[in-house]
C-alpha atoms as a PDB file:
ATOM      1  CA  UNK A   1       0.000   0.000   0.000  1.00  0.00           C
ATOM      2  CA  UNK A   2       2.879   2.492   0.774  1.00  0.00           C
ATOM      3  CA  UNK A   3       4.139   1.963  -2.607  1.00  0.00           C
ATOM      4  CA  UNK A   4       0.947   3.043  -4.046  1.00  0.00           C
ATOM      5  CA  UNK A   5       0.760   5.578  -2.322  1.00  0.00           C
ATOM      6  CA  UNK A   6       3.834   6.882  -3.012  1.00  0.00           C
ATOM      7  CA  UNK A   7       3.889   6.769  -6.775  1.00  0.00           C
ATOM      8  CA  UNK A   8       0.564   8.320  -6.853  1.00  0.00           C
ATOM      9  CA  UNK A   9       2.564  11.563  -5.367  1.00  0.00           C
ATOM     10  CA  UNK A  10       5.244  11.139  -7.666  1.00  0.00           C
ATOM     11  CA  UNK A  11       2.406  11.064 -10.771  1.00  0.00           C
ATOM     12  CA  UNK A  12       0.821  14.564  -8.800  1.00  0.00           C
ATOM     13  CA  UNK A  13       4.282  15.745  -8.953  1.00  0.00           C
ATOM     14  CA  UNK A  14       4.474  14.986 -12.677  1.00  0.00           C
ATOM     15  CA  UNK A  15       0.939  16.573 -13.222  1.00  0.00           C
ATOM     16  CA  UNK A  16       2.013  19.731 -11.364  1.00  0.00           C
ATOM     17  CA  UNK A  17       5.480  20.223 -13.334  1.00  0.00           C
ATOM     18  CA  UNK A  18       3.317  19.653 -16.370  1.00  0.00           C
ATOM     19  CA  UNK A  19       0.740  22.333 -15.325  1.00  0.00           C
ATOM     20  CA  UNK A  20       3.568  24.788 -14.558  1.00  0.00           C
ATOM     21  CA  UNK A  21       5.022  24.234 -18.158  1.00  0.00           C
ATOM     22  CA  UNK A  22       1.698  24.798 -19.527  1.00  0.00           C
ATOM     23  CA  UNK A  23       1.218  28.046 -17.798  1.00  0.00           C
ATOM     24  CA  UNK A  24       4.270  29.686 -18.989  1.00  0.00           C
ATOM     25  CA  UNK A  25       4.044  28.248 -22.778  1.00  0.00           C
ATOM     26  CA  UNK A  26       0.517  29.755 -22.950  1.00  0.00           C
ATOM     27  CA  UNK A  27       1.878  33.124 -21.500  1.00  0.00           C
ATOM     28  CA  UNK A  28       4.395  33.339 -23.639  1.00  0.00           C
ATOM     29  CA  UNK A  29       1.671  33.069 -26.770  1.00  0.00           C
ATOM     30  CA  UNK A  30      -0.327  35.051 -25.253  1.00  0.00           C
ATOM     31  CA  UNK A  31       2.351  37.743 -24.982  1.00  0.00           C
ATOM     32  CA  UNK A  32       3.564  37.458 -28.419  1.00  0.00           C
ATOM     33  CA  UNK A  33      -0.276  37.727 -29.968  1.00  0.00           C
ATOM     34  CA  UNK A  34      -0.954  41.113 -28.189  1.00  0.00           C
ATOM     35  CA  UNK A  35       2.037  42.620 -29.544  1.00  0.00           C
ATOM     36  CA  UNK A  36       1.847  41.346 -32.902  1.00  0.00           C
ATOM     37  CA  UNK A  37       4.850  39.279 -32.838  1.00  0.00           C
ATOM     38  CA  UNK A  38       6.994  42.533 -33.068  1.00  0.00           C
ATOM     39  CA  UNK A  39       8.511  42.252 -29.277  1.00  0.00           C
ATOM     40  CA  UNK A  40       9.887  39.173 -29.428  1.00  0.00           C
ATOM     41  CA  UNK A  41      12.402  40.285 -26.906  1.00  0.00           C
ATOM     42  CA  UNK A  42      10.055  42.004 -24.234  1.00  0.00           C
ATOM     43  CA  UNK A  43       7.709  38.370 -24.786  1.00  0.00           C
ATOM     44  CA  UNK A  44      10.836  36.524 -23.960  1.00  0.00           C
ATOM     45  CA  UNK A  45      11.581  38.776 -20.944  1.00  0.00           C
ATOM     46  CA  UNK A  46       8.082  38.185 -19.478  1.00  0.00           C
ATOM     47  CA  UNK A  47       8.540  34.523 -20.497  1.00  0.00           C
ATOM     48  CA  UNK A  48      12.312  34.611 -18.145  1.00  0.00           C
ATOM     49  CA  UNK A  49      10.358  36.390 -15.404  1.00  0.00           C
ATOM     50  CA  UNK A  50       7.140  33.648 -15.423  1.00  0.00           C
ATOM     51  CA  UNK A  51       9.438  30.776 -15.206  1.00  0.00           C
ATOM     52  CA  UNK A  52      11.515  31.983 -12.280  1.00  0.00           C
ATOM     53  CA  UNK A  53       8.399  32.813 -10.533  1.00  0.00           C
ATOM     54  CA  UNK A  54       7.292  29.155 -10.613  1.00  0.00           C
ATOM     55  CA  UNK A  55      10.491  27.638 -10.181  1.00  0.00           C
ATOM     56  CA  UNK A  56      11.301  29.840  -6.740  1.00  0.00           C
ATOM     57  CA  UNK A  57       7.793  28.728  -5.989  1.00  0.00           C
ATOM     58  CA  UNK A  58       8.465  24.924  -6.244  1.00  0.00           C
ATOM     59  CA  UNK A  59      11.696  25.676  -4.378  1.00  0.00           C
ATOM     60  CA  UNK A  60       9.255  27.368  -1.483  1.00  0.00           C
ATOM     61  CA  UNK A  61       6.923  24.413  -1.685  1.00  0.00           C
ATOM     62  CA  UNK A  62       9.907  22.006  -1.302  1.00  0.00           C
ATOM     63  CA  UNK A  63      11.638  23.530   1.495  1.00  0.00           C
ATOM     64  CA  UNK A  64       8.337  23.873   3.285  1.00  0.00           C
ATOM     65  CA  UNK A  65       7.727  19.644   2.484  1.00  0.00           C
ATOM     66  CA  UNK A  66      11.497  19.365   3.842  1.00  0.00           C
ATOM     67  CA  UNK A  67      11.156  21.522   6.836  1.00  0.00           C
ATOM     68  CA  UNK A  68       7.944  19.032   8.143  1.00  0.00           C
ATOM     69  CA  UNK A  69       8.954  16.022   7.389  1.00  0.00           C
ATOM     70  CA  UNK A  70      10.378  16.040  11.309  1.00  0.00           C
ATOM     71  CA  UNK A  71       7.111  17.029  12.045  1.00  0.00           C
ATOM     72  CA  UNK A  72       4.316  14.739  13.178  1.00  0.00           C
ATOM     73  CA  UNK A  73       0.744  16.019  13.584  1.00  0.00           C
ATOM     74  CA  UNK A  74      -1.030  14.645  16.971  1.00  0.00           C
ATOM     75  CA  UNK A  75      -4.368  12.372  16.155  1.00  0.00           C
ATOM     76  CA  UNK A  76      -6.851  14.196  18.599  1.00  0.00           C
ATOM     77  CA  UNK A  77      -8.489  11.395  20.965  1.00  0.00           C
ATOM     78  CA  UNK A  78     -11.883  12.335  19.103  1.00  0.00           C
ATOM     79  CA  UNK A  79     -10.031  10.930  15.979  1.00  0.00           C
ATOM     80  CA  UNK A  80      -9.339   7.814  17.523  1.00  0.00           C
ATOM     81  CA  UNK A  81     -12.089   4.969  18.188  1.00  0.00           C
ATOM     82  CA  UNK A  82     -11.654   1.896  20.630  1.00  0.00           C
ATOM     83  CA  UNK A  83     -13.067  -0.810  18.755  1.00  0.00           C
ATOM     84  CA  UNK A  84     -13.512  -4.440  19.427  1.00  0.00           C
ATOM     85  CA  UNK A  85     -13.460  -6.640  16.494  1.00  0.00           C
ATOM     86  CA  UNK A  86     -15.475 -10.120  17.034  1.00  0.00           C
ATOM     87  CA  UNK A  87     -14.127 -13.279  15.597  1.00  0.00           C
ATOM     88  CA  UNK A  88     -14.860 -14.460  12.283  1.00  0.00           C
ATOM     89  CA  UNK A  89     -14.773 -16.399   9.202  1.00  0.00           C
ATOM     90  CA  UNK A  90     -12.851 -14.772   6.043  1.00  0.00           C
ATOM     91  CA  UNK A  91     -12.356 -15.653   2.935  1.00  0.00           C
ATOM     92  CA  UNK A  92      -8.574 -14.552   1.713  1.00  0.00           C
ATOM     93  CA  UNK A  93      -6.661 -13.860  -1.324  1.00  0.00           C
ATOM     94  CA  UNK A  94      -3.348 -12.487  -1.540  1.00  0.00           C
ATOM     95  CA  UNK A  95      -1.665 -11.042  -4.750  1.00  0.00           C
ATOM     96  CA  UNK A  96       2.118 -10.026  -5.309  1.00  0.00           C
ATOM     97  CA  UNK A  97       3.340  -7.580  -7.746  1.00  0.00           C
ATOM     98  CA  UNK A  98       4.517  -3.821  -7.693  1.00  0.00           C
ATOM     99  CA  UNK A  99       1.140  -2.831  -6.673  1.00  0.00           C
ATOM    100  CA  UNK A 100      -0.809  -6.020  -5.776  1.00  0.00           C
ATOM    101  CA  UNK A 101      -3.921  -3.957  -4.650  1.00  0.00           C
ATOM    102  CA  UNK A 102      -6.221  -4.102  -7.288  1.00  0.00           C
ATOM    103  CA  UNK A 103      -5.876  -7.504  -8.372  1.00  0.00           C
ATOM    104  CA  UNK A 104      -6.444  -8.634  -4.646  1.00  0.00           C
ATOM    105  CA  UNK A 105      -9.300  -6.485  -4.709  1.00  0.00           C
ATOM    106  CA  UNK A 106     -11.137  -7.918  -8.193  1.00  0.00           C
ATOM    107  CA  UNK A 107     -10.472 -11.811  -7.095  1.00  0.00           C
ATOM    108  CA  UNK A 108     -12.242 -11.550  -3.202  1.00  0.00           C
ATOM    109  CA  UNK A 109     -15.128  -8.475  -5.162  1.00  0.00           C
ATOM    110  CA  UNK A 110     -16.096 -11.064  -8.105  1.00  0.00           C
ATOM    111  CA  UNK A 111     -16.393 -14.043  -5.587  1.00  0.00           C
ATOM    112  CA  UNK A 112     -18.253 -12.158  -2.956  1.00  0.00           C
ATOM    113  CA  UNK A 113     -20.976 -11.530  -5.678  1.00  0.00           C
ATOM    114  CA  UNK A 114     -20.689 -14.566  -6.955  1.00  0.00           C
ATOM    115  CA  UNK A 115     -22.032 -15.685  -4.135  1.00  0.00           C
ATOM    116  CA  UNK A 116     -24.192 -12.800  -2.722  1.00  0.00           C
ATOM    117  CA  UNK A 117     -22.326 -11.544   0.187  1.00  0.00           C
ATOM    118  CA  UNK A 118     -22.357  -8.329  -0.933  1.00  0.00           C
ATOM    119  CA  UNK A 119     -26.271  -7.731  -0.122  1.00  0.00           C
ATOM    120  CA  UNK A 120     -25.501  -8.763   3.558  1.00  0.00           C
ATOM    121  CA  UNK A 121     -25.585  -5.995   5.948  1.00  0.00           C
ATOM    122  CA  UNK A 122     -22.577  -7.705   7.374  1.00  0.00           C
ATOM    123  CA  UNK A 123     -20.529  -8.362   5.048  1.00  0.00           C
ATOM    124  CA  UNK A 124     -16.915  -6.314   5.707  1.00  0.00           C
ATOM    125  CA  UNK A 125     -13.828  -6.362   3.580  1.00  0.00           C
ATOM    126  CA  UNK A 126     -10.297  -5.574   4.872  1.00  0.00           C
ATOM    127  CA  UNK A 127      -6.592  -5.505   3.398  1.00  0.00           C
ATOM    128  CA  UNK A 128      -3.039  -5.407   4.673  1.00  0.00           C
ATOM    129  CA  UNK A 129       0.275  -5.871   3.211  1.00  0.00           C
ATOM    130  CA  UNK A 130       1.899  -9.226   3.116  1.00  0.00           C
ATOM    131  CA  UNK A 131       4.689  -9.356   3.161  1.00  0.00           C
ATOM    132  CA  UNK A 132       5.323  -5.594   3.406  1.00  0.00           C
ATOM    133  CA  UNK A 133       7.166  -3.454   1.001  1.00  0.00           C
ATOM    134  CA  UNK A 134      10.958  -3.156   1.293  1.00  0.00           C
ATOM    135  CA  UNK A 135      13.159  -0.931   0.210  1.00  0.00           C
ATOM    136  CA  UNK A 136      15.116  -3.214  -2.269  1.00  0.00           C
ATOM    137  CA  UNK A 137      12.557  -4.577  -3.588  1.00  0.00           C
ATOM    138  CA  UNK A 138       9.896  -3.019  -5.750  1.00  0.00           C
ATOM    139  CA  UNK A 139       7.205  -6.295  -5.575  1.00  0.00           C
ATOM    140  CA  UNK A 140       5.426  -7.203  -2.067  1.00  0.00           C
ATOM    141  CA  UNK A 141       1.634  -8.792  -1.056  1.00  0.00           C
ATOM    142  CA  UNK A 142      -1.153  -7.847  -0.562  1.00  0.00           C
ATOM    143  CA  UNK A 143      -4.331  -9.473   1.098  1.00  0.00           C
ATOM    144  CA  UNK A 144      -7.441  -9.392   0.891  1.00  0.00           C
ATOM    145  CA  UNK A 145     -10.158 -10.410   3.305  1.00  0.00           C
ATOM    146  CA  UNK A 146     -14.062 -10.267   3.050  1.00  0.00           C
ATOM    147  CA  UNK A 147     -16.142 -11.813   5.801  1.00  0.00           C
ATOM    148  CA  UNK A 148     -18.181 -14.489   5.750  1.00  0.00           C
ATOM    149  CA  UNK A 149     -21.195 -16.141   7.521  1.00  0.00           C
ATOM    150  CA  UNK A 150     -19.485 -19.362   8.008  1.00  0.00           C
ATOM    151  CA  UNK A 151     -17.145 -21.457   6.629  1.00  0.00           C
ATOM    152  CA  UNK A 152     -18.719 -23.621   4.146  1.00  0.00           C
ATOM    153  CA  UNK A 153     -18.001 -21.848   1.057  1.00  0.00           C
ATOM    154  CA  UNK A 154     -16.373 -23.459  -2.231  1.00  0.00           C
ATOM    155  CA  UNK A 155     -13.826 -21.402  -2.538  1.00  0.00           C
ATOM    156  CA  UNK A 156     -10.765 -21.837  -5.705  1.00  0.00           C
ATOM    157  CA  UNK A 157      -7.759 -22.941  -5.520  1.00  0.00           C
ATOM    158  CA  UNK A 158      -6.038 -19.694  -4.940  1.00  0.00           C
ATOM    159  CA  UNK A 159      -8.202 -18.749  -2.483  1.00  0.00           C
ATOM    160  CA  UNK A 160      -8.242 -19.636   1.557  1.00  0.00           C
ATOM    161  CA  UNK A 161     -11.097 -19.730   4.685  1.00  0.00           C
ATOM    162  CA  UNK A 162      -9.463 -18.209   7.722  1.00  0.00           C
ATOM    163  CA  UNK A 163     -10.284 -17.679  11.354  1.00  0.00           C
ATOM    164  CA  UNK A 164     -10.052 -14.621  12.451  1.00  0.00           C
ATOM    165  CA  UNK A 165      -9.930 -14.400  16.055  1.00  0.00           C
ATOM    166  CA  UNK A 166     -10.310 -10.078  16.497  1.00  0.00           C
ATOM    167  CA  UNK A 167      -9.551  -8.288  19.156  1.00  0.00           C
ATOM    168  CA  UNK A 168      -9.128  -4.450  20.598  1.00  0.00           C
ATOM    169  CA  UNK A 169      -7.691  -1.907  18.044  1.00  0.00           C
ATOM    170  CA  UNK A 170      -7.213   1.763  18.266  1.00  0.00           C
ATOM    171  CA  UNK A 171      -8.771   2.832  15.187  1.00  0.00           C
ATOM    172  CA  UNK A 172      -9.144   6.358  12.540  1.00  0.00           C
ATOM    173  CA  UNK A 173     -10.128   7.034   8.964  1.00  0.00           C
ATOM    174  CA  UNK A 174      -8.143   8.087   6.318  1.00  0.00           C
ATOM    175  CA  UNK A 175      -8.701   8.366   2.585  1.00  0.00           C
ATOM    176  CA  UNK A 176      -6.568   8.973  -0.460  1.00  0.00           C
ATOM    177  CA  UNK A 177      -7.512  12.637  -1.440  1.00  0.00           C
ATOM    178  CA  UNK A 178      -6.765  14.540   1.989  1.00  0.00           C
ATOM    179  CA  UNK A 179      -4.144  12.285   3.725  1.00  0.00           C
ATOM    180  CA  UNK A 180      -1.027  10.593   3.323  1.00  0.00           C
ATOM    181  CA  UNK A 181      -1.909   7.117   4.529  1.00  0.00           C
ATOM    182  CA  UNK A 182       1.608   6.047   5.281  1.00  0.00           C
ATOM    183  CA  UNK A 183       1.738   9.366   7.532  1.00  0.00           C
ATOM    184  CA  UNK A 184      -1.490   8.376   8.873  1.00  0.00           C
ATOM    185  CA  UNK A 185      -0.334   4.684   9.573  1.00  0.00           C
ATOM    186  CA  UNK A 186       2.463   6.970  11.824  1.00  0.00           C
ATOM    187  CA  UNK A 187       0.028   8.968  13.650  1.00  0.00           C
ATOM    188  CA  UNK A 188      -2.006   6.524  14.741  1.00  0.00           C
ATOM    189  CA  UNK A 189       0.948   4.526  15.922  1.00  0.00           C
ATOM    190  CA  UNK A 190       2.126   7.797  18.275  1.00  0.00           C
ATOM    191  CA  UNK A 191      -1.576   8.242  19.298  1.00  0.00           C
ATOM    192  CA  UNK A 192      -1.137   4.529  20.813  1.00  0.00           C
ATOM    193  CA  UNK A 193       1.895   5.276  22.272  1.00  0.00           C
ATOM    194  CA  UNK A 194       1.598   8.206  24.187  1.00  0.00           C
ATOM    195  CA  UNK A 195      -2.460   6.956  25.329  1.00  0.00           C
ATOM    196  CA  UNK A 196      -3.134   4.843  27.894  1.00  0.00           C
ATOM    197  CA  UNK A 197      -3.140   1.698  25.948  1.00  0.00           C
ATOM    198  CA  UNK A 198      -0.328  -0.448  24.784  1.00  0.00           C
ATOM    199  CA  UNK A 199       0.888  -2.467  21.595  1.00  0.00           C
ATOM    200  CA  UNK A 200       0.381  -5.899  21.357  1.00  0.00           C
ATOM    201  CA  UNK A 201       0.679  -8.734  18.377  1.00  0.00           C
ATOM    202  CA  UNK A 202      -1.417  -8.310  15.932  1.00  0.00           C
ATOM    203  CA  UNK A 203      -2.015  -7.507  11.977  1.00  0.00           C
ATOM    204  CA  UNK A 204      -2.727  -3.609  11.326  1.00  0.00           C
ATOM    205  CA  UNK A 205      -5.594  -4.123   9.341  1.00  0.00           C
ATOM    206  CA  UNK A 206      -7.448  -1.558   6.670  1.00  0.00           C
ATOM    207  CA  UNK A 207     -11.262  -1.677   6.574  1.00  0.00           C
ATOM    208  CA  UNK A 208     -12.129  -0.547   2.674  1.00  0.00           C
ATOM    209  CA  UNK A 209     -15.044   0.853   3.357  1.00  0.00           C
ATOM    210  CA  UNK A 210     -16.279   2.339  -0.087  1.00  0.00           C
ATOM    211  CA  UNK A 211     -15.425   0.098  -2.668  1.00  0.00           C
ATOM    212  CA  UNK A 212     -18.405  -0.599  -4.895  1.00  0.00           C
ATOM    213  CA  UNK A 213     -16.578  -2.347  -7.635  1.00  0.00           C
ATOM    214  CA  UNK A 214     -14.517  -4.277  -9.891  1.00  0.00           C
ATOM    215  CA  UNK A 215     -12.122  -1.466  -9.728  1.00  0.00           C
ATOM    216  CA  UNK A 216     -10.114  -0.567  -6.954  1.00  0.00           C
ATOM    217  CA  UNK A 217      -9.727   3.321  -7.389  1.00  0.00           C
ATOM    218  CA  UNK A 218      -7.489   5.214  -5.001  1.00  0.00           C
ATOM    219  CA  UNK A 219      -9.587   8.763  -5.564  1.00  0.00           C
ATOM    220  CA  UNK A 220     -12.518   7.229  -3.393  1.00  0.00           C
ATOM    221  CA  UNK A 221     -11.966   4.639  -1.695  1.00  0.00           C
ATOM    222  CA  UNK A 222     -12.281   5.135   2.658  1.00  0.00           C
ATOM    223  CA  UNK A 223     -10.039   3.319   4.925  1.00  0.00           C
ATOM    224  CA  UNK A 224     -10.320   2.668   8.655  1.00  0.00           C
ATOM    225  CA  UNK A 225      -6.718   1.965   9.709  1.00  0.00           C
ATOM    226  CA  UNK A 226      -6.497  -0.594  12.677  1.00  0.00           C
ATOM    227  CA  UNK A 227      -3.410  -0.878  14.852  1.00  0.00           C
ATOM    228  CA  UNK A 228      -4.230  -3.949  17.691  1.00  0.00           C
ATOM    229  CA  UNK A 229      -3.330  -2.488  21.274  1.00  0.00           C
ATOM    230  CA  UNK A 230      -4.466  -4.242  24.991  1.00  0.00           C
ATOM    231  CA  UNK A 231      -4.933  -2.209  28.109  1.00  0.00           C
END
């Protein structure tokens, strides 16, 4: 999921550098049509004095991004739930690639409809990585879980029935558009570790929340970030 995440910012970063060009090759026509083509000189000069605008900007915008990486924003205790989790029956599917997400995701969506689990007003689907990302290496897991009445389900090969046993987890809501999710992951980590709770073994689960179909798409989908703690 990190990974994900992070190239998404490095494609807004393209998208923004793109934008900027944009702006300044559009000035620089429109500069050059309102004087007839006759000042190329002075439409060059405005076009010199556009492009260090944005480029000191970016710098701004960098050394600002810089400056707070040290910094770590406090979850507020009203943006943190205590939650117990009953146990349950999954169903599981885990995918590895570069980003192992979405394939995860269309596998456990097309068999929960498959077999009508989706118009159950229980029915809850969560992720996590497995194994997690590294640093040398650009391919890592994914899983996928969906819940399940009980454990009699034909299921395919690729796919497994699991017992989860739940548990107590500090719990907050993130999404894709406002939040980095990797920072968020962070937060709620420090909110556990300055409360009055503890850590204890466990897998950090994400609740997908909005996902209403074959696609997995990053620009809505909610997440409820779990991180297991005791008293």
């Amino acid at each position: 999921m990190e990974i994900l995440i992070a190239k998404v910012k490095e494609m807004n970063q393209d998208l923004q550098e793109l934008k900027n060009k944009k702006e300044i090759i559009e000035q620089f026509i429109f500069t050059l049509e309102n004087n007839n083509h006759r000042n190329l000189c002075k439409a060059l000069e405005i076009l010199q004095r556009k492009y260090t605008a944005i480029k000191n900007g970016m710098k701004q915008v960098e050394k600002k991004s810089r400056e707070g990486e040290g910094e770590l924003k406090r979850l507020t205790d009203s943006e943190v739930r205590i939650v117990e989790l009953k146990p349950v029956w999954v169903a599981s599917y885990r995918a590895e690639a570069e980003s192992p997400e979405p394939r995860a995701w269309e596998v456990i969506f097309k068999w929960a409809k498959k077999y009508n689990l989706l118009q159950l007003p229980g029915t809850r689907f969560f992720g996590f990585d497995n194994p997690s990302p590294t640093p040398d290496k650009a391919v890592y897991g994914y899983e996928f879980w969906v819940t399940i009445p009980h454990k009699n389900f034909n299921i395919p090969e690729e796919m497994k029935i699991r017992k989860f046993s739940g548990g107590l987890y500090a719990v907050t809501n993130t999404n894709f558009r406002e939040f980095d999710v990797g920072e968020r992951w962070k937060q709620l980590y420090k909110w556990v570790k300055e409360s009055e709770f503890s850590y204890r073994e466990g897998i950090c689960l994400e609740e997908h929340i909005t996902l209403t179909g074959y696609n997995l798409d990053i620009n809505t989908v909610q997440l409820d970030l779990y991180e297991p703690i005791k008293p």
